[in-house]
Structure formats: C-alpha cells, structure tokens
C-alpha atoms as a PDB file:
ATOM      1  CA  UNK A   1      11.628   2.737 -68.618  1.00  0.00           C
ATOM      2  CA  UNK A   2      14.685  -0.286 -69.483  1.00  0.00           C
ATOM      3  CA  UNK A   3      15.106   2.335 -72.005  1.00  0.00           C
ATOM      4  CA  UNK A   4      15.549   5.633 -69.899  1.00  0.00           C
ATOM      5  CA  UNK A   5      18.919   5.767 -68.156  1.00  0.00           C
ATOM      6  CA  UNK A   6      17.916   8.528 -65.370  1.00  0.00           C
ATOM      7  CA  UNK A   7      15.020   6.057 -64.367  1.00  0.00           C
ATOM      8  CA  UNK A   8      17.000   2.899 -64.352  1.00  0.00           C
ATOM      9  CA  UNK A   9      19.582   4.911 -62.290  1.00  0.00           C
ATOM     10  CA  UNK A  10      16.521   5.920 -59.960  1.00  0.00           C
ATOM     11  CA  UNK A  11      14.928   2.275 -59.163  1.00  0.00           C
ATOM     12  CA  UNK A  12      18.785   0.916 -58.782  1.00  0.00           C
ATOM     13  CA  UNK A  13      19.884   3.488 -56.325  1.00  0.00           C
ATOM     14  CA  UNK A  14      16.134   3.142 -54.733  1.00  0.00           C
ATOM     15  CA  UNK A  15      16.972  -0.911 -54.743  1.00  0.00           C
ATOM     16  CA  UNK A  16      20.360  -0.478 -53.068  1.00  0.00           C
ATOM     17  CA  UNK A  17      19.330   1.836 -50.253  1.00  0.00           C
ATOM     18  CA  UNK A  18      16.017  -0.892 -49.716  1.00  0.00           C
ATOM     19  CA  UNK A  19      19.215  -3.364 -49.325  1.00  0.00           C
ATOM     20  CA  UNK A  20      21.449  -1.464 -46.983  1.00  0.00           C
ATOM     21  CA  UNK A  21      18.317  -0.868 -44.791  1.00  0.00           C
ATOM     22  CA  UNK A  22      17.055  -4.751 -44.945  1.00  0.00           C
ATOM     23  CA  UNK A  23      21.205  -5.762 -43.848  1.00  0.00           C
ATOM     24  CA  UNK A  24      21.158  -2.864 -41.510  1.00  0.00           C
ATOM     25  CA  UNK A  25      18.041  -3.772 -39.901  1.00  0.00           C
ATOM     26  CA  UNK A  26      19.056  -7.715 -39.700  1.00  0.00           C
ATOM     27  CA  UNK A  27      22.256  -6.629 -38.646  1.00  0.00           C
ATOM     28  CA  UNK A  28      20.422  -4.711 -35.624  1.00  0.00           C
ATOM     29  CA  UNK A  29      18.488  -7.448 -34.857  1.00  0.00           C
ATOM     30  CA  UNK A  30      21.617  -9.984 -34.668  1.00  0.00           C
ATOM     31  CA  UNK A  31      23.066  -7.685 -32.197  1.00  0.00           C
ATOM     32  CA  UNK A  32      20.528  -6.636 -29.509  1.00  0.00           C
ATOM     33  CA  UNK A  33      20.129 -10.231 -29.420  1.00  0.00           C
ATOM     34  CA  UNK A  34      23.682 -11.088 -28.693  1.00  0.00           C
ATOM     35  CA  UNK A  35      24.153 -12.346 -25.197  1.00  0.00           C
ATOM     36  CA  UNK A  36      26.255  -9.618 -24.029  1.00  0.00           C
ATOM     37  CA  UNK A  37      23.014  -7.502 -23.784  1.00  0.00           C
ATOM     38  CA  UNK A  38      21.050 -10.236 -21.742  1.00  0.00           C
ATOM     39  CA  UNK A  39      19.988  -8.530 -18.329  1.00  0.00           C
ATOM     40  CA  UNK A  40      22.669  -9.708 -15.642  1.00  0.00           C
ATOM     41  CA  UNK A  41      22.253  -7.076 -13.177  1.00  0.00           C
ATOM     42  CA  UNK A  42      19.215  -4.938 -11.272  1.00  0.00           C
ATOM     43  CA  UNK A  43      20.753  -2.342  -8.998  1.00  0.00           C
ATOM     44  CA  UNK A  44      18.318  -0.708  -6.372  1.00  0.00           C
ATOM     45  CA  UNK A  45      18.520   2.266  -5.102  1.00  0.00           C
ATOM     46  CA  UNK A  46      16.382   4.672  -2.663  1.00  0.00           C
ATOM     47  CA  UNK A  47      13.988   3.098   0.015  1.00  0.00           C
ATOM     48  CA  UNK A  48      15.165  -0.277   0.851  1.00  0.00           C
ATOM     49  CA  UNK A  49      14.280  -1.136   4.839  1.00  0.00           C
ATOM     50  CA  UNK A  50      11.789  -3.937   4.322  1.00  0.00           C
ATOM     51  CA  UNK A  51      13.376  -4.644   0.228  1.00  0.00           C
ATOM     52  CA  UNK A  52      15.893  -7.915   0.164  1.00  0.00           C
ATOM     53  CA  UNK A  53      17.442  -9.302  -2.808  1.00  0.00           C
ATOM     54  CA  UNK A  54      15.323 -13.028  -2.437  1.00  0.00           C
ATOM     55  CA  UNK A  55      12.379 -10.548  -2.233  1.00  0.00           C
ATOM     56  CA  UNK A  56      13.735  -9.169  -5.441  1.00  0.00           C
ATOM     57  CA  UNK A  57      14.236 -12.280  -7.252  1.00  0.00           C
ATOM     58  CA  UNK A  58      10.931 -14.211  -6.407  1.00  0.00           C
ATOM     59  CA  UNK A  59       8.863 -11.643  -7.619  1.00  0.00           C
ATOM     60  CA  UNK A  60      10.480  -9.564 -10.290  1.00  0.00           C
ATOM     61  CA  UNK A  61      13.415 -11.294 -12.199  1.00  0.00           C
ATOM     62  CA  UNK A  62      10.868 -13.866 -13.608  1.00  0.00           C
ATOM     63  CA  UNK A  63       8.467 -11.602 -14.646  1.00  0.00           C
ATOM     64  CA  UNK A  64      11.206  -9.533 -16.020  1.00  0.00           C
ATOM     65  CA  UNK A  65      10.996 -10.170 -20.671  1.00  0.00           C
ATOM     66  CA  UNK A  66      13.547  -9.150 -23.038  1.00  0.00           C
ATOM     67  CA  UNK A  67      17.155  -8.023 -22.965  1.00  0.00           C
ATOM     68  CA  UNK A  68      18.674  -4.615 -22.745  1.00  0.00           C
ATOM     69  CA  UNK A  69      17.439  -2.920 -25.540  1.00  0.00           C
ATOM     70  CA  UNK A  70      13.917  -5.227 -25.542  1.00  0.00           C
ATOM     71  CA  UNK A  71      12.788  -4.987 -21.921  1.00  0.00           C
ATOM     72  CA  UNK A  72       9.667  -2.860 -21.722  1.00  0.00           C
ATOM     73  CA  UNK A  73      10.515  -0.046 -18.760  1.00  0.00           C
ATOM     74  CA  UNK A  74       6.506   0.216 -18.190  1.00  0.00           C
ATOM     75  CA  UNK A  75       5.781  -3.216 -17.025  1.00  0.00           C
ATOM     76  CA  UNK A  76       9.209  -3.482 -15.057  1.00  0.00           C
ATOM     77  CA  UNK A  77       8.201  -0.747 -13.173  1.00  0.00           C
ATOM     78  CA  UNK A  78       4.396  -2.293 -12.486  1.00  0.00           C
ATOM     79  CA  UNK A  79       6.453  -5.690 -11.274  1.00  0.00           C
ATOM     80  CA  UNK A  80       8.308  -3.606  -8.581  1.00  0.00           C
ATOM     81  CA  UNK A  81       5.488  -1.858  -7.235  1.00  0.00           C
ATOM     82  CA  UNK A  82       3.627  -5.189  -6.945  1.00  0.00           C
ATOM     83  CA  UNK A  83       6.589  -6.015  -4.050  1.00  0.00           C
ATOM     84  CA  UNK A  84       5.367  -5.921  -0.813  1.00  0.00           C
ATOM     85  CA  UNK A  85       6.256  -2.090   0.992  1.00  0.00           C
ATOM     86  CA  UNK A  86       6.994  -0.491  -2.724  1.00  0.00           C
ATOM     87  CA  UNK A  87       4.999   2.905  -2.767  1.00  0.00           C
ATOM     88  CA  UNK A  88       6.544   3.823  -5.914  1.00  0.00           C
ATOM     89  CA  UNK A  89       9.274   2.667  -8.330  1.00  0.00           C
ATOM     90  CA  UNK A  90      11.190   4.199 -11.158  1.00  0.00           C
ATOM     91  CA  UNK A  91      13.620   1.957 -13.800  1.00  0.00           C
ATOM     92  CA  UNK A  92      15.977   3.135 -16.024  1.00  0.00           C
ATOM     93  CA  UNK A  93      18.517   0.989 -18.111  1.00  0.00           C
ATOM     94  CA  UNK A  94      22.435   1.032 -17.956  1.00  0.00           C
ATOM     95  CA  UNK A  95      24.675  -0.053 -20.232  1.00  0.00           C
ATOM     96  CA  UNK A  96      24.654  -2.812 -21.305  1.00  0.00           C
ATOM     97  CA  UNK A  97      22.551  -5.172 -19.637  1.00  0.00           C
ATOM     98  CA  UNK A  98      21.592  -3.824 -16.152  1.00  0.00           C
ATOM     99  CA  UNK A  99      18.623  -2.084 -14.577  1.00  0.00           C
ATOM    100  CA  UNK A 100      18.927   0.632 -12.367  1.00  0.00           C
ATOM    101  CA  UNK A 101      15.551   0.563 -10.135  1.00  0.00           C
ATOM    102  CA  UNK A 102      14.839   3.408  -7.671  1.00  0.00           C
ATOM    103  CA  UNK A 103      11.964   2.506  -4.794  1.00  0.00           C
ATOM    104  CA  UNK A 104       9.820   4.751  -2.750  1.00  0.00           C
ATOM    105  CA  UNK A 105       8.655   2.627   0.339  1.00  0.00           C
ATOM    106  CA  UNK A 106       4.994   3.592   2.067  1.00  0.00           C
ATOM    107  CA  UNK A 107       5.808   4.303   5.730  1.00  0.00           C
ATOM    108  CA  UNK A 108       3.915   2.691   7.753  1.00  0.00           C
ATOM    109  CA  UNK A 109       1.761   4.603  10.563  1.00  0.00           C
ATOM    110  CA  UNK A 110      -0.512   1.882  11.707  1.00  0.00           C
ATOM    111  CA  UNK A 111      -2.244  -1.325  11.371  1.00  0.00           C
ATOM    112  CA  UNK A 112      -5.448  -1.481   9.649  1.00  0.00           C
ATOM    113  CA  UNK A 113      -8.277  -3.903  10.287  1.00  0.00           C
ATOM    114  CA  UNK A 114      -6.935  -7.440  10.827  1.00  0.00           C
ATOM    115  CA  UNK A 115      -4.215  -8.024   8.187  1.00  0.00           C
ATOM    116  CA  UNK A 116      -3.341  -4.248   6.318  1.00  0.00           C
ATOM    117  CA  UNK A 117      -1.325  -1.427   6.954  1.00  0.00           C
ATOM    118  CA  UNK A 118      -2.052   1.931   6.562  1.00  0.00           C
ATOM    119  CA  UNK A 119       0.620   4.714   5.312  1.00  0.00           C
ATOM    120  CA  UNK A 120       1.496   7.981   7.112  1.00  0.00           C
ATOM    121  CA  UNK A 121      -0.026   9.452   3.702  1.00  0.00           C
ATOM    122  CA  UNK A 122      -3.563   7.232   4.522  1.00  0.00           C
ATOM    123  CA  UNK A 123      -2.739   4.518   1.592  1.00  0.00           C
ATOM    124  CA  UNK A 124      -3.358   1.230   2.931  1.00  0.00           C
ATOM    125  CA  UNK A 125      -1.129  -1.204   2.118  1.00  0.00           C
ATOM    126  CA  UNK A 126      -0.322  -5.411   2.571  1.00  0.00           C
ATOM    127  CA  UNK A 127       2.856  -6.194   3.848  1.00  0.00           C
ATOM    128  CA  UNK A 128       4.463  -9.002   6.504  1.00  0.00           C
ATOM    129  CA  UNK A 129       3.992  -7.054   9.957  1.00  0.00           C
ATOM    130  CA  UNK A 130       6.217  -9.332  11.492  1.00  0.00           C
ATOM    131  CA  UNK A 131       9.428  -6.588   9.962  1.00  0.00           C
ATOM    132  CA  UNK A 132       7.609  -3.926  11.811  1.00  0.00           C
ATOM    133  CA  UNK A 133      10.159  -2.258  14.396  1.00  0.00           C
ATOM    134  CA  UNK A 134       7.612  -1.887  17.769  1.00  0.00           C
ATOM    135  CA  UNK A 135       3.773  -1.556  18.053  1.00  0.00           C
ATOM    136  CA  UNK A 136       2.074   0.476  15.866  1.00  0.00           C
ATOM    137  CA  UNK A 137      -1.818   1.894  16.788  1.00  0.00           C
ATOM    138  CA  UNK A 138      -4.095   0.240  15.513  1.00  0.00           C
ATOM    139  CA  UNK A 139      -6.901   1.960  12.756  1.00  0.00           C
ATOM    140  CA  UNK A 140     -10.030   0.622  11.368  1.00  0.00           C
ATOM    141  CA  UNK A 141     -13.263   2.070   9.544  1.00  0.00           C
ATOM    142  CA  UNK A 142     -15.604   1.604   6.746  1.00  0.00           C
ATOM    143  CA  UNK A 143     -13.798   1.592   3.040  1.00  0.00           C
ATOM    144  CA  UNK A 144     -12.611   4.683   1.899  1.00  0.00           C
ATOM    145  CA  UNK A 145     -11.855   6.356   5.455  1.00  0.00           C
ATOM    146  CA  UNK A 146      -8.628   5.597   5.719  1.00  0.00           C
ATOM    147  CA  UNK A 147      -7.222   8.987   4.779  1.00  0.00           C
ATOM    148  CA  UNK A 148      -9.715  10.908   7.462  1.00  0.00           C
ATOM    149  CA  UNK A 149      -9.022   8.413   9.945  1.00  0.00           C
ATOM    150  CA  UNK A 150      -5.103   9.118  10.221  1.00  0.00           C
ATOM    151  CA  UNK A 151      -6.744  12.943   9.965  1.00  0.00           C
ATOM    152  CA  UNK A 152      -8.098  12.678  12.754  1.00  0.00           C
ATOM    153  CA  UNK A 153      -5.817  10.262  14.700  1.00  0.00           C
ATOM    154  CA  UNK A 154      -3.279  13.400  14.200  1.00  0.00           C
ATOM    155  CA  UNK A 155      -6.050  15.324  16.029  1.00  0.00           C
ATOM    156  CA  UNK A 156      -6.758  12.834  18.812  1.00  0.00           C
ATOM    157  CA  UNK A 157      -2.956  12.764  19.535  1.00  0.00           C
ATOM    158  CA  UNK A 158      -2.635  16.921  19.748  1.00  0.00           C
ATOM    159  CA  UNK A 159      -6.268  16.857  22.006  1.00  0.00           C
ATOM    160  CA  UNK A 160      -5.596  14.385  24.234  1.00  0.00           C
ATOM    161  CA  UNK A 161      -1.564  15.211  24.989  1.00  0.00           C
ATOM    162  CA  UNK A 162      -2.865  16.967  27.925  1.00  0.00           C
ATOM    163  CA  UNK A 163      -4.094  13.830  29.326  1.00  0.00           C
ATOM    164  CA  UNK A 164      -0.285  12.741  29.081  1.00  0.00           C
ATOM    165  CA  UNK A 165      -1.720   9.690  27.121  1.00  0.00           C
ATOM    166  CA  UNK A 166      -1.581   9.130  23.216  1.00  0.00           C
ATOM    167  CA  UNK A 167      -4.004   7.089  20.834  1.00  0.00           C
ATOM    168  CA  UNK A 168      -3.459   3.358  20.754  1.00  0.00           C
ATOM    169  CA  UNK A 169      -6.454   2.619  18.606  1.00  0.00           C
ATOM    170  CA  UNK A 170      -8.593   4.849  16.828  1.00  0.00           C
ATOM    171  CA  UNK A 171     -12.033   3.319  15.161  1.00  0.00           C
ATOM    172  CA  UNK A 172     -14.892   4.676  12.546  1.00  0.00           C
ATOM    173  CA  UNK A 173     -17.617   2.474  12.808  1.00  0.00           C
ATOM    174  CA  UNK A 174     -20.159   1.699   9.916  1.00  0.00           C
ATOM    175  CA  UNK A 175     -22.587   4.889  11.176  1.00  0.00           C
ATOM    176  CA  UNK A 176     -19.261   7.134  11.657  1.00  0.00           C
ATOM    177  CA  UNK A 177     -18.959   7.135  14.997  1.00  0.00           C
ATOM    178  CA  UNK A 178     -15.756   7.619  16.587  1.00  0.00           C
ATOM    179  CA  UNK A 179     -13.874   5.487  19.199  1.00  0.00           C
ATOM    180  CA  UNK A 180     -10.792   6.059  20.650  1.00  0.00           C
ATOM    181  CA  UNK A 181      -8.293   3.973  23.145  1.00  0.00           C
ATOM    182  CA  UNK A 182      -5.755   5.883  24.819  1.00  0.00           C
ATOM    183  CA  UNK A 183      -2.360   4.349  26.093  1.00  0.00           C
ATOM    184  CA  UNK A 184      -3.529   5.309  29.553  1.00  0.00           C
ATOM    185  CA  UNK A 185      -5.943   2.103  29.164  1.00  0.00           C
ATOM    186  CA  UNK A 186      -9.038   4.375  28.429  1.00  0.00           C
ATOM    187  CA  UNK A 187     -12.210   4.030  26.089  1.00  0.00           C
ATOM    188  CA  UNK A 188     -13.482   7.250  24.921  1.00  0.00           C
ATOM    189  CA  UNK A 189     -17.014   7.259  22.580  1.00  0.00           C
ATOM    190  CA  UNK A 190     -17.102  10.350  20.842  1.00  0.00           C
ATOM    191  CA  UNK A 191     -19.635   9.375  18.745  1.00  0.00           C
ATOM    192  CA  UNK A 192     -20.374  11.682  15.231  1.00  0.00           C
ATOM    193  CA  UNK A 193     -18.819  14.454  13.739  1.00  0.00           C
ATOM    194  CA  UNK A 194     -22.183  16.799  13.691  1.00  0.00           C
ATOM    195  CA  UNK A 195     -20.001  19.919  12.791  1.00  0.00           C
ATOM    196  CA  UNK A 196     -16.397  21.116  12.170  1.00  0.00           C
ATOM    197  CA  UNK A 197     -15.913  21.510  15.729  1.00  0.00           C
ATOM    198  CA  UNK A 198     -17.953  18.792  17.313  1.00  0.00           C
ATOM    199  CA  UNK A 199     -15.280  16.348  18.622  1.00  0.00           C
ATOM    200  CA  UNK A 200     -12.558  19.030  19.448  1.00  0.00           C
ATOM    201  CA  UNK A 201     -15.525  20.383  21.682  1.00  0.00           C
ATOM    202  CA  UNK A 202     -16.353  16.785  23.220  1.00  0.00           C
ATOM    203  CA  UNK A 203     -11.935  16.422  24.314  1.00  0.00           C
ATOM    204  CA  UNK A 204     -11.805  19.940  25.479  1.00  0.00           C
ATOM    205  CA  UNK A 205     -14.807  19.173  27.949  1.00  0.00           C
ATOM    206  CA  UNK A 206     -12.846  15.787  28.839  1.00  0.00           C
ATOM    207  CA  UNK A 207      -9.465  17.773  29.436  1.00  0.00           C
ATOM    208  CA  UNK A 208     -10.653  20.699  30.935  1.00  0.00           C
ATOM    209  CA  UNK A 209     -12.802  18.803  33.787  1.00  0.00           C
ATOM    210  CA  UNK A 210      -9.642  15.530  33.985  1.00  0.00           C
ATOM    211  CA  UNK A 211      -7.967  17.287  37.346  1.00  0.00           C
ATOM    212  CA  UNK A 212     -11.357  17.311  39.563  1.00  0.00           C
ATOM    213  CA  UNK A 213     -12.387  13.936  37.741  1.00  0.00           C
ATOM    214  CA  UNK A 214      -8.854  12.325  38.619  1.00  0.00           C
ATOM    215  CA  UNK A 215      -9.037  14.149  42.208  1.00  0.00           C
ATOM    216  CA  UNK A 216     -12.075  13.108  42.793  1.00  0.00           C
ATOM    217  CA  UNK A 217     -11.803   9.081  41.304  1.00  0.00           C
ATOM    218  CA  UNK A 218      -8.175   8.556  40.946  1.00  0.00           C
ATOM    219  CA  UNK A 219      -6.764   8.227  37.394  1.00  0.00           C
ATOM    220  CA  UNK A 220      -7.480   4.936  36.714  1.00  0.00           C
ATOM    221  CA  UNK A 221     -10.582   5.684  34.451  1.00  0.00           C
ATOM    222  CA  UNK A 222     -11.203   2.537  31.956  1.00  0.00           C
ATOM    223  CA  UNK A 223     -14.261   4.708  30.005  1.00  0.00           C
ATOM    224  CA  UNK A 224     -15.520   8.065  29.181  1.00  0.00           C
ATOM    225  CA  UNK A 225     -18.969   8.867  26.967  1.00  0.00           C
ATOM    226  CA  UNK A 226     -18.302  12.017  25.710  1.00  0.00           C
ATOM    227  CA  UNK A 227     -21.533  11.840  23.078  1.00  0.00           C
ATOM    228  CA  UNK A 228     -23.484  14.207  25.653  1.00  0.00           C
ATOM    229  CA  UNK A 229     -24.393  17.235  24.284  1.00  0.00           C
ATOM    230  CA  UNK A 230     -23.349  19.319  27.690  1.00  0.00           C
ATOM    231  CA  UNK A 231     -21.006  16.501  29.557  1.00  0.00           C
ATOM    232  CA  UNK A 232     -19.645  13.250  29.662  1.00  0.00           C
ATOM    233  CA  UNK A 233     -20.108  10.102  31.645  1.00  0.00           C
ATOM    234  CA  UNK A 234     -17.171   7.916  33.159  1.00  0.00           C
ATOM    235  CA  UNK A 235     -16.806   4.688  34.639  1.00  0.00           C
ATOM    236  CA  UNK A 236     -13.571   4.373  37.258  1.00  0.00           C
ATOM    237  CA  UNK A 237     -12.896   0.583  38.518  1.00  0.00           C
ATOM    238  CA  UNK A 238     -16.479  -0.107  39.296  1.00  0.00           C
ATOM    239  CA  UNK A 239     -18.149   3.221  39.482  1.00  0.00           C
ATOM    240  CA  UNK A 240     -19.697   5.626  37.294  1.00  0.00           C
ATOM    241  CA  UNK A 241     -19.790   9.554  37.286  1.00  0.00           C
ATOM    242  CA  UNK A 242     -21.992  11.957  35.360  1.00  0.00           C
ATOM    243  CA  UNK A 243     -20.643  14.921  35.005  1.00  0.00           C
ATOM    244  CA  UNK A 244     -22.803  17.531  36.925  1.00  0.00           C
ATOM    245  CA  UNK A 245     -23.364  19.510  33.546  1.00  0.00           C
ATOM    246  CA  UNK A 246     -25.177  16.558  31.457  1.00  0.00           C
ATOM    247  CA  UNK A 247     -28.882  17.038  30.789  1.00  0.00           C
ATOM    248  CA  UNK A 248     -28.856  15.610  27.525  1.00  0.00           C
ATOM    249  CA  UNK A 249     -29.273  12.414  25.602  1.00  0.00           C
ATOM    250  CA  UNK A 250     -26.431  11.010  23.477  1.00  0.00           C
END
C-alpha cells in the first residue's frame, strides 16, 4: 500500500473528508448551542378564552428542554395539552429561538358529576369552573356515557321546547335510566331506553296531554313519571294525577 500512490491518494483524501466532517460536525454543535438560539419567546395563537400567560409559564416553560434546534416538538405539544381547557395543540418553531403554539380549546356544554366538565363534542374535561361565563346544565352518568348523554340532552331540549322549558339537568343512572329537570322546576323519570323510539314516545305523551294537565292543575307541576307504558303520573303542589290512559306498571 505505502508503496502504491493511487491508494495512498485514496486513504488521504478519505482522511481529509473524515476531518472536514468531525470540524463540521463540532462546528454544528458549537453553534446550536450558542445562546442566541436559547428559547426566549412562545407565541400563542388560536383558542385562548380561559389560556393566560402565568397559566403558560407554570405549566409549560419548565417542562419545556433544549434550545431552538434541540427542543423536541412532540413532547412540547403533550405539555400544552396537559393545560387546563387545551383540546388540542399544535407547535412549530420560528427563527431563531421562539415557538409558535396554536390551541384548540374544548367548549364547554355542561358540568359533569361534581368537579368535571363535559365538551359540546361529549369529552369530559377538568378545568376551574369558577371562569365559566353563566350556569351551565348539569350532566352525570355511569363512565363512558358521556357522549350519549349530551345525545340525548340535544333531544330533551328539541322534545320538551313545547313545554317552553329547557333541560337544566339531565342524569343516566347506574341501570340507564333517564332523569331529567326542566328549567320550569320539573322532575321527569323517563326511565329506559327499551327501543329507538321509547323516550321520544314517553315526551310526546307528556306534551301532547300538558294543556288539559296545566288547565286542569295549574302549571306549577314539580314531577311527572312518564315510565308507564300507556300514561304518566304527576304530582302538582300536593296532589297527584294519573293520567286516565295508565293501566300499566312502570
């Protein structure tokens, strides 16, 4: 080989290019790590109603590792969707040593249970409901319900509009029974969903027979047992009414 001219030329030029990378790569290395790319600046953009900048700082900058060219995009992004009200969150770098975050926030439809929200998409969610703007109604049921409760709390609210009176609460017990309390101060047990059409069948009966029931007992009615298979039973101040077309059990 120390004798062949081509070969020596070979390992030398193989030996400088090993240099120029080993300088270019220590060279790179000096530079991301100059200060000018340390991370001075997170601008957010998109939802930002319930976001503020000491929010912001006490639970992301900390948790925040590396400089410009270092900071690993993935984990940013699971630090602001760990924030309180943050649906979703996308983070892109700018030059050279800013973030540029952009936040989805749930909206919230309602309380759930004692201390969660749930989402107008059915995700529940933990957030300070003290930065809540009015009263929300109030949802509950067994784990895993709450899409099909805000389902059917879209239903209740369409059913019962005749009744001029909305849902305030709407509850799915452990067995799947359904209770509902209208603005207008009444209880209604509807009780299971046997078929498709089971509970829009139970209102209907409600709405259809509310102008003789309010004629006859005023409209202060505090509770209504729809779970009869062919009526309902009420209960106005101290009374109670069965409807003339029960002959069933609930």
């Amino acid at each position: 080989m120390w004798n062949n001219v081509r070969q020596l030329n070979l390992a030398a030029s193989a030996l400088y290019a090993l240099l120029v990378l080993a300088l270019a790569a220590a060279g790179g290395i000096w530079l991301i790590q100059r200060p000018a790319f340390t991370l001075r600046a997170i601008q957010i953009d998109g939802d930002t109603d319930h976001i503020y900048a000491q929010t912001v700082r006490a639970g992301v900058v900390g948790k925040l590792k590396g400089n410009f060219f270092t900071v690993d995009l993935d984990s940013a992004r699971v630090a602001f969707e760990q924030m309180p009200w943050v649906r979703h969150a996308s983070v892109r770098r700018v030059w050279p040593n800013a973030l540029a975050v952009t936040l989805e926030e749930y909206k919230p439809l309602g309380t759930w249970g004692n201390d969660q929200l749930v989402s107008v998409d059915g995700e529940l969610f933990t957030a300070n409901q003290g930065e809540l703007e009015g009263t929300l109604p109030a949802f509950d049921g067994p784990d895993g319900s709450a899409k099909d409760v805000v389902t059917r709390y879209r239903d209740f609210t369409k059913w019962f509009a005749p009744l001029k009176a909305k849902p305030d609460e709407v509850t799915l017990s452990a067995r799947y029974a359904w209770t509902v309390k209208l603005s207008n101060g009444m209880q209604v047990e509807l009780g299971k969903e046997r078929t498709a059409q089971s509970l829009s069948d139970r209102v209907q009966r409600l709405v259809a027979a509310w102008p003789a029931v309010t004629q006859r007992w005023g409209s202060d009615i505090e509770y209504a047992d729809l779970r009869y298979p062919n009526g309902f039973a009420i209960r106005a101040a101290n009374m109670r009414f069965l409807s003339d077309t029960d002959t069933g059990k609930k």
